[in-house]
C-alpha atoms as a PDB file:
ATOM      1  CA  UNK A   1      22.602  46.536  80.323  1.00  0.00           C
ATOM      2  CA  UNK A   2      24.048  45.218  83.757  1.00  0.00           C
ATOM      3  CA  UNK A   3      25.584  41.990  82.539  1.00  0.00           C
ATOM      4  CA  UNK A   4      26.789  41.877  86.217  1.00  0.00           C
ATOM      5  CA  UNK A   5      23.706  39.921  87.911  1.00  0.00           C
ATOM      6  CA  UNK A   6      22.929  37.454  85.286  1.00  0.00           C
ATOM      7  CA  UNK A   7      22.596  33.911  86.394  1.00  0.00           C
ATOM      8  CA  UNK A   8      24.368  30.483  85.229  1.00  0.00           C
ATOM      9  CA  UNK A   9      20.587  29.928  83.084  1.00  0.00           C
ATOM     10  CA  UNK A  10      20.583  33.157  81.226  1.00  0.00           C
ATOM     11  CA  UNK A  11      24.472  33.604  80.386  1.00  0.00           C
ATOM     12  CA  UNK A  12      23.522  29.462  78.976  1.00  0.00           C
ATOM     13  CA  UNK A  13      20.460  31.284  77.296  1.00  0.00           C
ATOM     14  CA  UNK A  14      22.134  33.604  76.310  1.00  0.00           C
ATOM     15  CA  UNK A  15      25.091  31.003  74.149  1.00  0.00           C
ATOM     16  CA  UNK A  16      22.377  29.180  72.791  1.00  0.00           C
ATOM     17  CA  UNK A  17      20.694  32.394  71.460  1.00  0.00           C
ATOM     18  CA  UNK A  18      24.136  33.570  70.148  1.00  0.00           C
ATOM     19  CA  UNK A  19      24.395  29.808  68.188  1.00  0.00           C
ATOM     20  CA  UNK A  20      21.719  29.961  66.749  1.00  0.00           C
ATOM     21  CA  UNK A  21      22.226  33.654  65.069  1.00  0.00           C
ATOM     22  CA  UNK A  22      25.660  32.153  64.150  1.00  0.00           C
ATOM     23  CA  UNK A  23      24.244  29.220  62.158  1.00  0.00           C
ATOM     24  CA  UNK A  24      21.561  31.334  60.856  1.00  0.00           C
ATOM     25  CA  UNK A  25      24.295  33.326  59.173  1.00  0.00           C
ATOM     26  CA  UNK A  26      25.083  30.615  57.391  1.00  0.00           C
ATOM     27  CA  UNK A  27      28.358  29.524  59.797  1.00  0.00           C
ATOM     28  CA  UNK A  28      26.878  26.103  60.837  1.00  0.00           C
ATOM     29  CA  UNK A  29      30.079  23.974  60.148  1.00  0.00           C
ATOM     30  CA  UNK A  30      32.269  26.851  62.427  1.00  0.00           C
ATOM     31  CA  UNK A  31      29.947  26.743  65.364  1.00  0.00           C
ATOM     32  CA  UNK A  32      29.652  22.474  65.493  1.00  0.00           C
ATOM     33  CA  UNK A  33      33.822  22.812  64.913  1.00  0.00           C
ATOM     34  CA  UNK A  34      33.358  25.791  67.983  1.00  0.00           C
ATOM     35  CA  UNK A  35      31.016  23.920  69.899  1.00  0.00           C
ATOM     36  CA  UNK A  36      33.307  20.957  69.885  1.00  0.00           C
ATOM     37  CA  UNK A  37      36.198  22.505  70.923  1.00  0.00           C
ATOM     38  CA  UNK A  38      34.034  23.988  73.907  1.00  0.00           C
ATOM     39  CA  UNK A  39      33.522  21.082  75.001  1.00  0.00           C
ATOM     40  CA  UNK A  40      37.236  19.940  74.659  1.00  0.00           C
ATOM     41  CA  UNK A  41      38.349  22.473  76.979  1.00  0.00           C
ATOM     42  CA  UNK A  42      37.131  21.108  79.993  1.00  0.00           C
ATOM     43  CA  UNK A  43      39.361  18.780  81.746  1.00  0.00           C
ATOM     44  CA  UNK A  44      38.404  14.903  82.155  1.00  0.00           C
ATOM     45  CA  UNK A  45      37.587  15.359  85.864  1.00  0.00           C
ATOM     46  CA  UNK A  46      35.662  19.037  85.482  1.00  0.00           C
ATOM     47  CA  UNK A  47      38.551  20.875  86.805  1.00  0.00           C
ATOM     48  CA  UNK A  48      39.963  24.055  85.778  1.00  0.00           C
ATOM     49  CA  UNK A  49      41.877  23.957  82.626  1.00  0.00           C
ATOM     50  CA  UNK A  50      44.222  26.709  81.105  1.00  0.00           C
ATOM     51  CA  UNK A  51      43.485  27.129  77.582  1.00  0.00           C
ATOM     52  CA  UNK A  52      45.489  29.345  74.929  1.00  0.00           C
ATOM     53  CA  UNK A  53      43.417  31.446  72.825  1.00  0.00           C
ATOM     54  CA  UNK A  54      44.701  33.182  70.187  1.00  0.00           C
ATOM     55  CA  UNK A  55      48.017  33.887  72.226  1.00  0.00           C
ATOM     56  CA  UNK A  56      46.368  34.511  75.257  1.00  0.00           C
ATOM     57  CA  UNK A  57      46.590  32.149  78.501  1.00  0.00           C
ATOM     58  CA  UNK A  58      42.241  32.104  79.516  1.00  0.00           C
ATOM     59  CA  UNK A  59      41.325  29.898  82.497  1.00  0.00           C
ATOM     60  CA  UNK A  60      38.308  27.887  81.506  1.00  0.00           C
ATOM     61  CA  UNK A  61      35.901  26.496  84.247  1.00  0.00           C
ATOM     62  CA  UNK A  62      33.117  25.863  81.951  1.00  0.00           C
ATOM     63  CA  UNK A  63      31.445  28.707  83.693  1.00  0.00           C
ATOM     64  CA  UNK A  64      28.618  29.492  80.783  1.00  0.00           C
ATOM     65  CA  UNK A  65      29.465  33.045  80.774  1.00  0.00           C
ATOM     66  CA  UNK A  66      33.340  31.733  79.567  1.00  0.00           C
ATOM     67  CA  UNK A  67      32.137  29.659  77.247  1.00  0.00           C
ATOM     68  CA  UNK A  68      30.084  32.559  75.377  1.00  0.00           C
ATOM     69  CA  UNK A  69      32.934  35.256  76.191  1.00  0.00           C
ATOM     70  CA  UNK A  70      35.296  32.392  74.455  1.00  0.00           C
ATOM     71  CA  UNK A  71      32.657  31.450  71.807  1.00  0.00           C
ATOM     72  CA  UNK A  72      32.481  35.349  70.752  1.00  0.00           C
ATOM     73  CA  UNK A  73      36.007  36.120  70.808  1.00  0.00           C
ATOM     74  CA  UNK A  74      36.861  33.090  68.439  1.00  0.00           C
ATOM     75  CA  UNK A  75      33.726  33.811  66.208  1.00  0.00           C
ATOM     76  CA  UNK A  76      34.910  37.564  65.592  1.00  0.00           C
ATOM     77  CA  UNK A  77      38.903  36.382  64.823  1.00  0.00           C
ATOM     78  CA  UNK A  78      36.912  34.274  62.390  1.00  0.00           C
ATOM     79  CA  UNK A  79      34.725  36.468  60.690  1.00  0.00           C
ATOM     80  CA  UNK A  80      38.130  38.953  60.387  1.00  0.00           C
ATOM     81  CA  UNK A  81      39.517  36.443  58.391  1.00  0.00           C
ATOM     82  CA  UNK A  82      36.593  37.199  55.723  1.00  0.00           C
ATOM     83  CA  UNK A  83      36.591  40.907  56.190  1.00  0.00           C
ATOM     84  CA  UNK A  84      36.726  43.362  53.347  1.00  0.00           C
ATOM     85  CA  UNK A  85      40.364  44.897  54.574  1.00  0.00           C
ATOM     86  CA  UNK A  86      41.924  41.128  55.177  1.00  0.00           C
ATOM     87  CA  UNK A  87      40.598  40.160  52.408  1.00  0.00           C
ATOM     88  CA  UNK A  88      41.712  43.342  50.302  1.00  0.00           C
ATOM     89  CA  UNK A  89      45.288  42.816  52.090  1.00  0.00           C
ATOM     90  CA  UNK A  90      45.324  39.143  50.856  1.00  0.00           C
ATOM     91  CA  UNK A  91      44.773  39.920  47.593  1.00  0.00           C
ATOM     92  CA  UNK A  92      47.588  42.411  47.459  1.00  0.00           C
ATOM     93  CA  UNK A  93      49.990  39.632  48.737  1.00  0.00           C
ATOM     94  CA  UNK A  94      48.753  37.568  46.517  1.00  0.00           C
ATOM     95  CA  UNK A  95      49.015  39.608  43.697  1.00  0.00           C
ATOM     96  CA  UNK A  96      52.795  40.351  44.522  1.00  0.00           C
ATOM     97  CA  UNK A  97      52.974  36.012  44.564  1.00  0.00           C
ATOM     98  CA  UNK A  98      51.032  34.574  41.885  1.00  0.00           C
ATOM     99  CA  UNK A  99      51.394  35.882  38.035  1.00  0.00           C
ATOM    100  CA  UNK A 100      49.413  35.015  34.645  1.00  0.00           C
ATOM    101  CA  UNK A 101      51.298  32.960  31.711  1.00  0.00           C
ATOM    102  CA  UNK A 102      51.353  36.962  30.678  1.00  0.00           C
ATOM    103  CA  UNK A 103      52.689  37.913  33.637  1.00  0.00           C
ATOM    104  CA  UNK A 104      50.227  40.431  35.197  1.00  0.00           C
ATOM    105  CA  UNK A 105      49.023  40.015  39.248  1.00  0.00           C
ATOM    106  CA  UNK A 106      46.677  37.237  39.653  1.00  0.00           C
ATOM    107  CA  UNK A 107      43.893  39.913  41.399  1.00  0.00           C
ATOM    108  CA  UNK A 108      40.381  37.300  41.518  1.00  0.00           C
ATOM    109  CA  UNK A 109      39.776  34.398  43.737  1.00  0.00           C
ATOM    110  CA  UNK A 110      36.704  32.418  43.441  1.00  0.00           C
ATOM    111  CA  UNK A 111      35.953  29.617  45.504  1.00  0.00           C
ATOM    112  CA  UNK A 112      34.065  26.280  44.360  1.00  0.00           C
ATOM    113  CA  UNK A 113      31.184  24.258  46.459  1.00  0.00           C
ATOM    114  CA  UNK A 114      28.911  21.962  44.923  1.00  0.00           C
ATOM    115  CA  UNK A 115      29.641  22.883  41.498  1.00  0.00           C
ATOM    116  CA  UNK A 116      29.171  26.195  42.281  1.00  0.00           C
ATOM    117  CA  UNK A 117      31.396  29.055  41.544  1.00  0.00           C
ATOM    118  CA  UNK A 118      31.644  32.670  43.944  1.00  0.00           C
ATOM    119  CA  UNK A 119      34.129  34.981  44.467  1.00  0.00           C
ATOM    120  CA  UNK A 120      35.935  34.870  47.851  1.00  0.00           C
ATOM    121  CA  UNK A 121      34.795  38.161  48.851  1.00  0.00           C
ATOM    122  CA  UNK A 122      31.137  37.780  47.864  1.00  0.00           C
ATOM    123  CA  UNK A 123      30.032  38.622  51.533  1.00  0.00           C
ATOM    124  CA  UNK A 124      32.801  40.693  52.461  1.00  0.00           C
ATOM    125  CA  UNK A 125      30.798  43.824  53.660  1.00  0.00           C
ATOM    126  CA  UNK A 126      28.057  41.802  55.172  1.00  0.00           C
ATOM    127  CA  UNK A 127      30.810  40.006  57.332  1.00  0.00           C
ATOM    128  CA  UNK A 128      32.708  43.732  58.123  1.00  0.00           C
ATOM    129  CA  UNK A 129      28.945  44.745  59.818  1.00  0.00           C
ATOM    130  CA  UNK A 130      29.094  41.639  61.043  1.00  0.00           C
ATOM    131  CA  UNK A 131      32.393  42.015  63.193  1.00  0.00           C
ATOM    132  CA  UNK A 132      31.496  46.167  64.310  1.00  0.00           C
ATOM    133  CA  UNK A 133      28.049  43.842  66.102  1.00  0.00           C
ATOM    134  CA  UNK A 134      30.404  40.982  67.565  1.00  0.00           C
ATOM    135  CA  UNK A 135      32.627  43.404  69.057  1.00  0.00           C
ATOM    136  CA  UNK A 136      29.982  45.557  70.598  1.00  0.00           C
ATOM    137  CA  UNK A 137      28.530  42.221  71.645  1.00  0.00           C
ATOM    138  CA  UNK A 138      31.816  41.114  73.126  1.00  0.00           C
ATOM    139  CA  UNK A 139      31.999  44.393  74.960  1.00  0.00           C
ATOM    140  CA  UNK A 140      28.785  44.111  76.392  1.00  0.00           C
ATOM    141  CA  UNK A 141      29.311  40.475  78.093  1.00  0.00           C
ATOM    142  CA  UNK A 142      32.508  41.743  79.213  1.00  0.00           C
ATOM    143  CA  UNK A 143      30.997  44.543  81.443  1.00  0.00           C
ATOM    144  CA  UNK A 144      30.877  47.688  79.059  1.00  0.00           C
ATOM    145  CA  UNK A 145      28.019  49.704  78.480  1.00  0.00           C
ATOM    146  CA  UNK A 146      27.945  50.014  74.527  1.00  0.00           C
ATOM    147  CA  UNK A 147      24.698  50.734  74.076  1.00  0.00           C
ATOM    148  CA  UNK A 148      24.458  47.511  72.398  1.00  0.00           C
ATOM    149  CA  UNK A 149      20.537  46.509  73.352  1.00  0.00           C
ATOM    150  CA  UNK A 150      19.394  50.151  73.081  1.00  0.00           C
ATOM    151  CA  UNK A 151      20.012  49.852  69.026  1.00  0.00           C
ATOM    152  CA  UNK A 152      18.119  46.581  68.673  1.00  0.00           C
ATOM    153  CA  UNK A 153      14.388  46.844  68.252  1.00  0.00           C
ATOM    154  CA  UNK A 154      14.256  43.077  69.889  1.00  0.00           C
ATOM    155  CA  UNK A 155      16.283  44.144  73.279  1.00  0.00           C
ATOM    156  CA  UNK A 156      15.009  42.587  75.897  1.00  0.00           C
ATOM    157  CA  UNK A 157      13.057  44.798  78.299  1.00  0.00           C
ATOM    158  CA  UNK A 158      13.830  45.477  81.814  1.00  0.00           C
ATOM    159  CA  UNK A 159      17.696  44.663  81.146  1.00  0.00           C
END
């Protein structure tokens, strides 16, 4: 798809389409913190503000197209973070760190919400799928031709 001639409306569409698959993945909390943050970056008097984004100097206008492109990149870094292979090279470290009173590796995490108890990596390969669409997305509104909206059955025609 030619990303190229999209106007100020549809890259804006385009955001608010991307929220709301975010917080229907169950990332609600990240995109209000995201969201927040967007909003953050633009200087008191709507001028151009230099940002650093995961080591990386990005000028921010507020142009909508930035503010997806920034949305995106910080979503995927994000969603790494709960990858199978991070995850899998966490839990090596950690197993080098923490012992038992009978000294063997300390190997499962579980986290604890509401009383409830799941193991850290409970969507781990729902989240690696997750990142391999995010970066073909990411690709996409950054000018390449992935192929992205030829594999989705929803693509919008005519683009």
């Amino acid at each position: 798809m030619d990303t190229q001639d999209f106007s100020h409306d549809e890259w804006r569409d385009m955001l608010d389409e991307f929220r709301l698959l975010v917080v229907r993945a169950g990332f609600s909390d990240w995109d209000a913190a995201m969201a927040l943050a967007l909003d953050d970056f633009e200087g008191m008097d709507g001028r151009r503000v230099a940002v650093d984004i995961g080591g990386e100097a990005v000028v921010f206008d507020g142009l909508p197209v930035e503010r997806l492109r920034i949305y995106t990149r910080q979503f995927m870094t994000f969603l790494k973070s709960g990858a199978r292979w991070s995850l899998d090279e966490n839990r090596e470290r950690l197993a080098r760190l923490l012992r038992t009173e009978n000294d063997t590796p300390v190997e499962g995490v579980f986290v604890s919400f509401d009383d409830q108890r799941a193991p850290i990596d409970a969507r781990a390969g729902d989240i690696t799928a997750m990142v391999d669409q995010v970066s073909r997305f990411l690709s996409e509104i950054y000018g390449e031709d992935t192929g992205f909206w030829d594999d989705e059955p929803d693509a919008p025609e005519g683009r």
